[in-house]
Each structure stands twice: as structure tokens, then as C-alpha cells.
Protein backbone atom coordinates (compact mmCIF):
# COMPACT_ATOMS: atom_id res chain seq x y z
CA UNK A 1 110.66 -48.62 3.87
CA UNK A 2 110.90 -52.14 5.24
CA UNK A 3 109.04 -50.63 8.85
CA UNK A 4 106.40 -49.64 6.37
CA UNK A 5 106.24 -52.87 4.58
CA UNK A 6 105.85 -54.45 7.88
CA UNK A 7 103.32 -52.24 8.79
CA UNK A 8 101.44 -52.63 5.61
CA UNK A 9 101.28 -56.83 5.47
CA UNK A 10 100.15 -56.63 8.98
CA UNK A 11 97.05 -54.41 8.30
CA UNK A 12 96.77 -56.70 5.44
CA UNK A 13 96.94 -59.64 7.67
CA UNK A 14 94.43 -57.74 9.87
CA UNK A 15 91.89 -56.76 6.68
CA UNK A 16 91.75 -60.95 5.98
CA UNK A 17 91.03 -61.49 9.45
CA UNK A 18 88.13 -58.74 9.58
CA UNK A 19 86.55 -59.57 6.25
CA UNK A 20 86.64 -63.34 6.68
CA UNK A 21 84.68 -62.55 10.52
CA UNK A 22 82.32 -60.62 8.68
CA UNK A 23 82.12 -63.50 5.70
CA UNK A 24 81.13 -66.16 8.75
CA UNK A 25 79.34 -63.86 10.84
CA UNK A 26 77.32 -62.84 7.68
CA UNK A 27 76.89 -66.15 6.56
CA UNK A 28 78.90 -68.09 4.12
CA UNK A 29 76.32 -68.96 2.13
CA UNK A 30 74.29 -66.34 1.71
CA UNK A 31 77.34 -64.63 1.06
CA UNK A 32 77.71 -66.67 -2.13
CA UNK A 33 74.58 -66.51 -3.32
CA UNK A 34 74.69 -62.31 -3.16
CA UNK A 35 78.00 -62.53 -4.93
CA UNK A 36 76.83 -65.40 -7.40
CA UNK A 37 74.24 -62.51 -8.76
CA UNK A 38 76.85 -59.86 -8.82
CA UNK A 39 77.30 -58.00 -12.19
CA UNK A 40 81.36 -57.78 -12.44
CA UNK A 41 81.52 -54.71 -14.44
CA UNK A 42 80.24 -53.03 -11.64
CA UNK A 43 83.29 -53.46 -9.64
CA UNK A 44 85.62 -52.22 -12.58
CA UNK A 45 83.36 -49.03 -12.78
CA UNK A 46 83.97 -48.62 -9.15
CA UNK A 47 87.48 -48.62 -9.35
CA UNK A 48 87.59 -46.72 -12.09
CA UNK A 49 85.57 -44.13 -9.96
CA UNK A 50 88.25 -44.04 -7.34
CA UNK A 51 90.97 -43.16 -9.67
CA UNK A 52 88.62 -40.02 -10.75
CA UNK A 53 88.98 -39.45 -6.83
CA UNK A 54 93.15 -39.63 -7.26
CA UNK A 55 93.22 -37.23 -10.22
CA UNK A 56 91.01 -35.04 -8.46
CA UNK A 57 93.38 -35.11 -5.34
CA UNK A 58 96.69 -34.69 -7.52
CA UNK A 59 95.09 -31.56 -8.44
CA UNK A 60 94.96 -30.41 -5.05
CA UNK A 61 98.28 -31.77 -4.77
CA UNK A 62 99.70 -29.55 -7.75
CA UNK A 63 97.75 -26.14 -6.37
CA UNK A 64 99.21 -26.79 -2.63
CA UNK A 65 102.66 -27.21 -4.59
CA UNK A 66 102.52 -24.05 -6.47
CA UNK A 67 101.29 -22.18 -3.40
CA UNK A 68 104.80 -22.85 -1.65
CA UNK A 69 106.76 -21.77 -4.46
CA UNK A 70 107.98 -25.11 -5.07
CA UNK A 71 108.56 -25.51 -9.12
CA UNK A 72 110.35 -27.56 -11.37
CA UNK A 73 108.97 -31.13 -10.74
CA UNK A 74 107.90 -32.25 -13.90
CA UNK A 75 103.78 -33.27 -14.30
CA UNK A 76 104.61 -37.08 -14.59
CA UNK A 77 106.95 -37.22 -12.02
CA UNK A 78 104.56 -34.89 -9.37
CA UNK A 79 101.24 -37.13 -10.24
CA UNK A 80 103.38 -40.35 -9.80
CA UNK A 81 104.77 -39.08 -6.26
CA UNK A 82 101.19 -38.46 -5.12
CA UNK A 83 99.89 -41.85 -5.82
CA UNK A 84 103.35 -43.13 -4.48
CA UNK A 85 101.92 -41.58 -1.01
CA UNK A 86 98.75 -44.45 -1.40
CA UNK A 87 101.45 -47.19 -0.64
CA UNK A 88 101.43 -45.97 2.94
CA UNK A 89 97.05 -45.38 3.12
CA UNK A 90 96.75 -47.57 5.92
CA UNK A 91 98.52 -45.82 8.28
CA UNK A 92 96.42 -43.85 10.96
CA UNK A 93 94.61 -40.75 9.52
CA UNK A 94 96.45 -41.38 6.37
CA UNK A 95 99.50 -39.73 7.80
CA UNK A 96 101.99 -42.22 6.09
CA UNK A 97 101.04 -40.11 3.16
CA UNK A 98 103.68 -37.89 4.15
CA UNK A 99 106.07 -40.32 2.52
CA UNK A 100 105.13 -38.17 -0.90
CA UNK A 101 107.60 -36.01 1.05
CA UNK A 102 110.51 -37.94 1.17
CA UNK A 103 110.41 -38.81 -2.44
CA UNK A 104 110.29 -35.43 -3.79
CA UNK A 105 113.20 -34.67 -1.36
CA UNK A 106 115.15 -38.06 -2.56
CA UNK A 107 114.32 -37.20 -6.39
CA UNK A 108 113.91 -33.32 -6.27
CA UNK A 109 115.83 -32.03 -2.95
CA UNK A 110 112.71 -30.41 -1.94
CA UNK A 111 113.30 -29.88 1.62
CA UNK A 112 110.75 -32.66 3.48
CA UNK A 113 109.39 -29.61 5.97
CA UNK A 114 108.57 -27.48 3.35
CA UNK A 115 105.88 -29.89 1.99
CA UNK A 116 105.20 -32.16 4.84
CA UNK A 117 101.92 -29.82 5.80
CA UNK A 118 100.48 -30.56 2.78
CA UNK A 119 99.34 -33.55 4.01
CA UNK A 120 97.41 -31.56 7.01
CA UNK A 121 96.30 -29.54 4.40
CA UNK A 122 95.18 -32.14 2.58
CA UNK A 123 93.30 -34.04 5.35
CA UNK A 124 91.77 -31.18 6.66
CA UNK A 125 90.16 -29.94 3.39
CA UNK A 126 88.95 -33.68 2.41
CA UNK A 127 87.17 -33.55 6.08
CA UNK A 128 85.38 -30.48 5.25
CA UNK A 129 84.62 -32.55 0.99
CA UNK A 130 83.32 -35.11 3.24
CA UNK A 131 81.30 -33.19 5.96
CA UNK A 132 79.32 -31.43 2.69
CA UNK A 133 78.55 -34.95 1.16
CA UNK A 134 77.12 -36.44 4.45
CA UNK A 135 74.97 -32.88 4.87
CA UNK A 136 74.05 -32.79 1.40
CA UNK A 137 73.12 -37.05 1.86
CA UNK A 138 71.24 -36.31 5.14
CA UNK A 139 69.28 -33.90 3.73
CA UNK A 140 65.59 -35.31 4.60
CA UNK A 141 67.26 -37.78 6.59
CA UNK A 142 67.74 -37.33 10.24
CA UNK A 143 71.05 -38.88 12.21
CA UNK A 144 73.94 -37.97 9.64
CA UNK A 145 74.21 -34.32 11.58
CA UNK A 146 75.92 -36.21 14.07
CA UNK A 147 79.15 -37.16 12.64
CA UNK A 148 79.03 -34.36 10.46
CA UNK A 149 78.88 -32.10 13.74
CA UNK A 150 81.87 -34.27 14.96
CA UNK A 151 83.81 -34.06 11.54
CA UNK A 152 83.27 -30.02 11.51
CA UNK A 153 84.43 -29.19 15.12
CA UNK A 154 87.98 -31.47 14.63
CA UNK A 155 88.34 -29.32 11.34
CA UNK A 156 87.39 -26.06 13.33
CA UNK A 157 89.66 -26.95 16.34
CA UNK A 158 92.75 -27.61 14.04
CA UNK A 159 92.44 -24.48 11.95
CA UNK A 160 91.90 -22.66 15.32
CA UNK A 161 94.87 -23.81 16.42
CA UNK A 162 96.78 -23.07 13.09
CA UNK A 163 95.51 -19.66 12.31
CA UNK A 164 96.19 -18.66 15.68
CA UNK A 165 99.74 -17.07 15.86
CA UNK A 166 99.86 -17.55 19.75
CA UNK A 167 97.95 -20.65 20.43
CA UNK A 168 100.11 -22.53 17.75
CA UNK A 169 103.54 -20.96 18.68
CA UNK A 170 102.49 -21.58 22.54
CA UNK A 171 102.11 -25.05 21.66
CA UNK A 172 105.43 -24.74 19.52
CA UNK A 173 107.08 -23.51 22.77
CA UNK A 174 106.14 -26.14 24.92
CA UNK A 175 107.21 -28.95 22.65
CA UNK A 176 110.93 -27.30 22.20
CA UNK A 177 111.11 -27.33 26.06
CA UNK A 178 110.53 -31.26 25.74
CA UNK A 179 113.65 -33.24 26.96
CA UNK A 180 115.20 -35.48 24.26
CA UNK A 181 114.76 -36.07 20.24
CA UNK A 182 110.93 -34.47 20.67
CA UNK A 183 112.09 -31.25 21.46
CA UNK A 184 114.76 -31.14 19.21
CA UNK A 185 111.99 -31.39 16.39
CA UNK A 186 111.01 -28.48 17.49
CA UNK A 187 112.94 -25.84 14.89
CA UNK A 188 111.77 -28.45 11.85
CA UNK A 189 108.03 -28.07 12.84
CA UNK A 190 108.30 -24.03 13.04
CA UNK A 191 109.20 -24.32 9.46
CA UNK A 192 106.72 -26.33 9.27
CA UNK A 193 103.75 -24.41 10.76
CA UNK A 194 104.61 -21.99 8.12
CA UNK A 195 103.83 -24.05 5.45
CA UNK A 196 100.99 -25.26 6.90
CA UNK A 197 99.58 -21.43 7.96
CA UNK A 198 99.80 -20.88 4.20
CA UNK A 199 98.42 -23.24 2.90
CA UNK A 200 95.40 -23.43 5.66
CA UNK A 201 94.99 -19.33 4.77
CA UNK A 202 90.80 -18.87 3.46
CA UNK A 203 92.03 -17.75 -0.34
CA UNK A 204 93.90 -21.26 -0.44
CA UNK A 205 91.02 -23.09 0.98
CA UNK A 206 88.42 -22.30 -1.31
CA UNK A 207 89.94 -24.62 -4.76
CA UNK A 208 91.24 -27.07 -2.93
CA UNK A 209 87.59 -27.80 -0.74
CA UNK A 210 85.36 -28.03 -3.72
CA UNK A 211 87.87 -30.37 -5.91
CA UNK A 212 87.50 -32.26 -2.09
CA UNK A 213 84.13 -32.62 -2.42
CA UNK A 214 84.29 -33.67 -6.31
CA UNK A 215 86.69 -36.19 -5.32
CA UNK A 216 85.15 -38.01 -2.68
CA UNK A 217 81.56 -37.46 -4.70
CA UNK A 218 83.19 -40.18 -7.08
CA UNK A 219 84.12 -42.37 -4.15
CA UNK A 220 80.55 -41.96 -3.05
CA UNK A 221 79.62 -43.39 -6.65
CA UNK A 222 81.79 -45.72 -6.46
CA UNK A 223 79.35 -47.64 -3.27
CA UNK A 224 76.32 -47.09 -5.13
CA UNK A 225 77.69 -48.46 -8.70
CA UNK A 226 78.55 -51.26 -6.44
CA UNK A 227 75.02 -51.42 -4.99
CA UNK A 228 73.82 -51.32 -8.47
CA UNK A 229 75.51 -54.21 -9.52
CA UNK A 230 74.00 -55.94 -7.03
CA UNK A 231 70.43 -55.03 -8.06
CA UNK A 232 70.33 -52.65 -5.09
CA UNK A 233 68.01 -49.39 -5.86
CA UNK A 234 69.83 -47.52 -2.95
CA UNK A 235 69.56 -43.95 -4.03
CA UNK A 236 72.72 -41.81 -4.59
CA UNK A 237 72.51 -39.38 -1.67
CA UNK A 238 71.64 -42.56 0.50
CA UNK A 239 74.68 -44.03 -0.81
CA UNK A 240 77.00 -40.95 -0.16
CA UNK A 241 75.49 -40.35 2.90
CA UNK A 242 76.67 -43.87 3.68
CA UNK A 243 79.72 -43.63 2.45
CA UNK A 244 80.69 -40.74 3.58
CA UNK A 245 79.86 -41.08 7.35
CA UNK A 246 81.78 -44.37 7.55
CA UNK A 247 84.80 -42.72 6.46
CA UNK A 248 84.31 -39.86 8.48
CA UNK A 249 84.18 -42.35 11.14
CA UNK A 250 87.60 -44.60 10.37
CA UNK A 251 89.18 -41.06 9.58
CA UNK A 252 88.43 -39.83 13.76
CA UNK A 253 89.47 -43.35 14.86
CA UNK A 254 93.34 -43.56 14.91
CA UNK A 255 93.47 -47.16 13.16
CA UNK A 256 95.38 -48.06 9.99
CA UNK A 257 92.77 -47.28 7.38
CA UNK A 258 90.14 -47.04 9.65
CA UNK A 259 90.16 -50.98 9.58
CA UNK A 260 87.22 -52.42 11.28
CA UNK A 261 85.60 -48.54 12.07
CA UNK A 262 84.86 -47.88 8.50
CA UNK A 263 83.61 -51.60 7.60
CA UNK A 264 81.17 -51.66 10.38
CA UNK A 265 79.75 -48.38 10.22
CA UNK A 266 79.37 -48.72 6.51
CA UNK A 267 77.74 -52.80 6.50
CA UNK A 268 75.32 -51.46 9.70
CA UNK A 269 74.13 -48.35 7.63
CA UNK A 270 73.58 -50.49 4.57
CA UNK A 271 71.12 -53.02 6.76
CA UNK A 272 69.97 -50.63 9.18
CA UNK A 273 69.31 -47.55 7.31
CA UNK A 274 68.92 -49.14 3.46
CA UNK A 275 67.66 -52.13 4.12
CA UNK A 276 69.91 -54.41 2.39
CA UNK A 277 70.04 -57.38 3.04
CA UNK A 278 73.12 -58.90 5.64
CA UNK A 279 74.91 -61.10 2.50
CA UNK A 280 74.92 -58.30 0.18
CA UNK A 281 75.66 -55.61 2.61
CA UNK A 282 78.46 -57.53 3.85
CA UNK A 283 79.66 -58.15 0.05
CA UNK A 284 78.96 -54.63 -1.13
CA UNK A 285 81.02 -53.33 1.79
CA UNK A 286 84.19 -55.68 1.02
CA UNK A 287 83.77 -54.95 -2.79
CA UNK A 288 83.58 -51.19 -1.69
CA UNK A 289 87.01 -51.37 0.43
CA UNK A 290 88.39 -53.49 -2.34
CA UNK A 291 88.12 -50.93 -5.08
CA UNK A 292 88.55 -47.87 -2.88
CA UNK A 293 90.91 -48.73 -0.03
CA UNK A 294 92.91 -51.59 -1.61
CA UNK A 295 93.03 -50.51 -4.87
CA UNK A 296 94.65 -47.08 -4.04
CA UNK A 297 97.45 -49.10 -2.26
CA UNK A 298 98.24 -51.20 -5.49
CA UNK A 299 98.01 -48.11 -7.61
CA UNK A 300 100.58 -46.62 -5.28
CA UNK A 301 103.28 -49.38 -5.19
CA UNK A 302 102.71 -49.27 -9.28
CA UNK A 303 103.45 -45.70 -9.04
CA UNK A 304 106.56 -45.69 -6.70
CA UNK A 305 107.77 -48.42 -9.14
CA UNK A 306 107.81 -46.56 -11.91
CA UNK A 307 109.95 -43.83 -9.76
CA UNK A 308 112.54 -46.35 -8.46
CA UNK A 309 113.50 -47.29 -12.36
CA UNK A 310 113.36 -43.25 -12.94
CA UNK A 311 116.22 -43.08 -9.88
CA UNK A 312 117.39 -45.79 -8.93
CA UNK A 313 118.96 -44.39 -5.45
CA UNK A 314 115.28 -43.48 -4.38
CA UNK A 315 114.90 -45.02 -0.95
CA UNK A 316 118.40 -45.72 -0.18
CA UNK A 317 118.86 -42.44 1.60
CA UNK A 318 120.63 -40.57 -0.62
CA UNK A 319 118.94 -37.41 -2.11
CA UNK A 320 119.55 -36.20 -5.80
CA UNK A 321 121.70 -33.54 -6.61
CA UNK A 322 119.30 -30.64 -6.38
CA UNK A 323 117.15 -29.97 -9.59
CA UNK A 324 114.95 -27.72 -8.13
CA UNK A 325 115.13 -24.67 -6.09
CA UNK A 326 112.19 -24.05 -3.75
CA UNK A 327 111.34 -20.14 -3.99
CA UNK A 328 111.79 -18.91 -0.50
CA UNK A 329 108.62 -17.39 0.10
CA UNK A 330 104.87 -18.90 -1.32
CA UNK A 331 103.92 -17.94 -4.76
């Protein structure tokens, strides 16, 4: 936990940096004056918005449970592990996420490579959530194909790979023939892969991709509220197509949050493609990050809080006596 503290103030450290370079680069001034005619409200709404995207997920997070059998963990204690997995967002492609893992193993003894997929599971069917918003945005609207193209052949590739008994056991293979702690992995990610081929089958993609695209819809709101507040009359589909590409872009970049990939692409769009202005892009951008990125990070050390006073030894390496008994084949 300390590594990911460390890793956490430094992106933090990192965020001030880029968001003060694009305050000066911007202009400080007109910077104020966008901000000075800001309506505040607008900002709650947006974070407001992006917890409709987290209750949205937990959903997902519940079905992808109950497809592996795994029962037991009461509602409260499942939601607040799931948000718990937010403290670590700014890790590359979200993967620190898989830290929801090790707390239901510390508080629940569910084995950590039984539900560690989930998180592939999870990214994969937010890519394909996100690749329909920035279709459904560019709709009339040429150069969002693009990224979505990009977006949908990474999804394509990795469920190749998955549902593909001999191209994902070859790979297997290879990595238990690795010398050292890498290929002694090995056995832990065949479990793994099993979990993960469930999960990724079609009759367990289908829920889980349209509360995707519900849940990052709300994100998608969440810029153009923003906009709004602003005085902005960016259209919604503009505004998700914005949204959406720019995180499709920080998600294919292996940077902690997509720092610096997501803010650019997101402030160019806005002045290139909307025509806002560079103050209020800029601000609209940081607000955006703020209430979105940030946000879900202070909602998830709240919730991982909350656990610690439930049990007290979480994090200190010591896992509860078991309370629940994962069924030993998906439900």
C-alpha cells in the first residue's frame, strides 16, 4: 500500500505540474476571467454524473461476481470494494484496479486469481461502451472513426487471444518456460485465463457492454454539463464524441491515468473541433478531470476507509478467516 501511495502523490505531483503548464500556456488571465463566469453548480452536477458512472460499473462488478460463483459478500461491503479499486485509477490502463482483488481476499478469502480477470473484463467491455459513444458522437462528423478503429481492433485482438484455446495456452506455455519469478506465475495465470475465458464468453458480454455504454454516457454528460456552465452550447454528441475519444486515447497510452494524453486530446478537440475558446477549454478540461478522474480517487480512499474500520487487519497481510466459499465452477 505505501508503493501505491507513492505512486499515487507522484501522479499527483505530475497532474499539478501538467495543469499549471496548461494554466500559463493558456493564459493566466484569460483563464480567470473563463472561470470568473463559471456557474458552480455545474461542477457538482458533474460529479454527481460520475458517481451514476460508479453505480453503473458496480453493477457490472456484481454480474461478473455472480458469473464465477463467488457469493456471500454482502451488497455494502461488494459496492464499497469496487470504489476501493478507484484509489489505485491512476495506474496505467487502470490496472491498479485489481487491488479490489486483494481486499475481497483480505476480508472475504476469495482467492485473488479467481477475480483478478475481472478487471480485463472490465476494461475490455468499457472499450467497446466507449467505442459506441465516439461512433454514435461521430455520426455526421468525420475523424472520430479513427480512434474508434484503433479502440475496436485492441478489443478484437485481446478477445482473439482469449477465446482462442491454443493461441492463449501457447502464450501460457511460453511464459511458464520463463526463467525466474515470471515463470513461476505461470500456474496462477492458468487459473486465471479461466476466469477470464468466462467471463469474456458472448452470453456474458452482452449486460455488461450496454451498462458500459450507460456508464460512460454519464461521464460524457458530465463534459457537456461542464460546458454548460460555462455558457458553452456544445451539443451532447459533440461533447461525448469529445469525451470519449480522449479517453480512448489516455486508455491506449500506458500512462498513469492517461495524464497528459487525455488532457490534450480533450483541450485540442474542444478548440479545434468546438470552437471554444483556449481559457475555457483549458478550464472545462481541468474541471472535467477534476470531477471525473480526481473525484473517483477521493471516493475510493472514502470507500477503503470505511472497510479498514469494518476489519481492521485489512492491508496488513493477513486474510480473514474464510466467510465465503467460492463455488468451484461459474454460476
Amino acid at each position: 500500500m505505501k508503493k501505491a501511495l507513492r505512486q499515487l502523490i507522484l501522479a499527483m505531483v505530475l497532474a499539478v505540474a501538467l495543469y499549471g503548464g496548461y494554466a500559463v500556456w493558456s493564459g493566466l488571465g484569460t483563464l480567470g476571467e473563463s472561470l470568473a463566469h463559471f456557474t458552480v453548480w455545474s461542477f457538482g452536477a458533474a460529479c454527481a454524473l460520475a458517481f451514476c458512472n460508479y453505480v453503473l460499473r458496480f453493477f457490472k462488478w456484481e454480474f461478473y461476481l455472480a458469473r464465477l460463483g463467488i457469493r456471500g459478500v454482502s451488497k455494502s461491503d461488494s459496492f464499497l470494494t469496487f470504489l476501493s479499486g478507484f484509489v489505485l485509477t491512476v495506474t496505467p490502463g487502470k490496472v491498479g484496479e485489481v487491488f479490489k482483488s486483494v481486499v475481497l481476499f483480505e476480508t472475504h478469502a476469495v482467492p485473488i486469481p479467481k477475480t483478478a480477470p475481472i478487471v480485463v473484463a472490465e476494461r475490455v467491455t468499457d472499450l467497446i461502451g466507449i467505442i459506441t459513444l465516439i461512433v454514435l458522437g461521430s455520426l455526421g462528423f468525420s475523424g472520430g472513426l479513427g480512434w474508434a478503429g484503433a479502440g475496436a481492433a485492441l478489443v478484437g485482438a485481446l478477445l482473439a487471444v482469449i477465446s482462442s484455446r491454443r493461441l492463449s495456452h501457447g502464450i501460457l506455455g511460453m511464459v511458464e518456460r520463463l526463467p525466474g519469478p515470471v515463470g513461476r506465475i505461470a500456474p496462477k495465470l492458468r487459473e486465471a485465463h479461466a476466469s477470464l475465458a468466462t467471463l469474456l464468453e458472448v452470453k456474458n458480454l452482452v449486460a455488461p457492454t450496454f451498462l458500459s455504454i450507460a456508464a460512460w454516457a454519464f461521464e460524457c454528460l458530465s463534459l457537456w454539463v461542464i460546458l454548460r456552465g460555462f455558457g458553452e452550447a456544445t451539443s451532447v454528441t459533440l461533447a461525448a464524441f469529445f469525451y470519449a475519444t480522449s479517453t480512448l486515447a489516455g486508455a491506449l497510452v500506458p500512462v498513469p491515468g492517461g495524464l497528459g494524453v487525455t488532457e490534450s486530446a480533450l483541450k485540442g478537440q474542444l478548440q479545434e473541433l468546438g470552437h471554444v475558446s483556449a481559457g475555457t477549454s483549458t478550464a472545462a478540461m481541468m474541471l472535467v478531470r477534476f470531477a471525473t478522474l480526481w473525484f473517483a480517487v477521493l471516493v475510493g480512499f472514502i470507500a477503503l476507509g470505511v472497510l479498514r474500520a469494518r476489519y481492521p487487519k485489512l492491508l496488513r497481510g493477513e486474510a480473514v478467516t474464510p466467510a465465503v466459499v467460492p463455488s468451484s465452477s461459474p454460476g
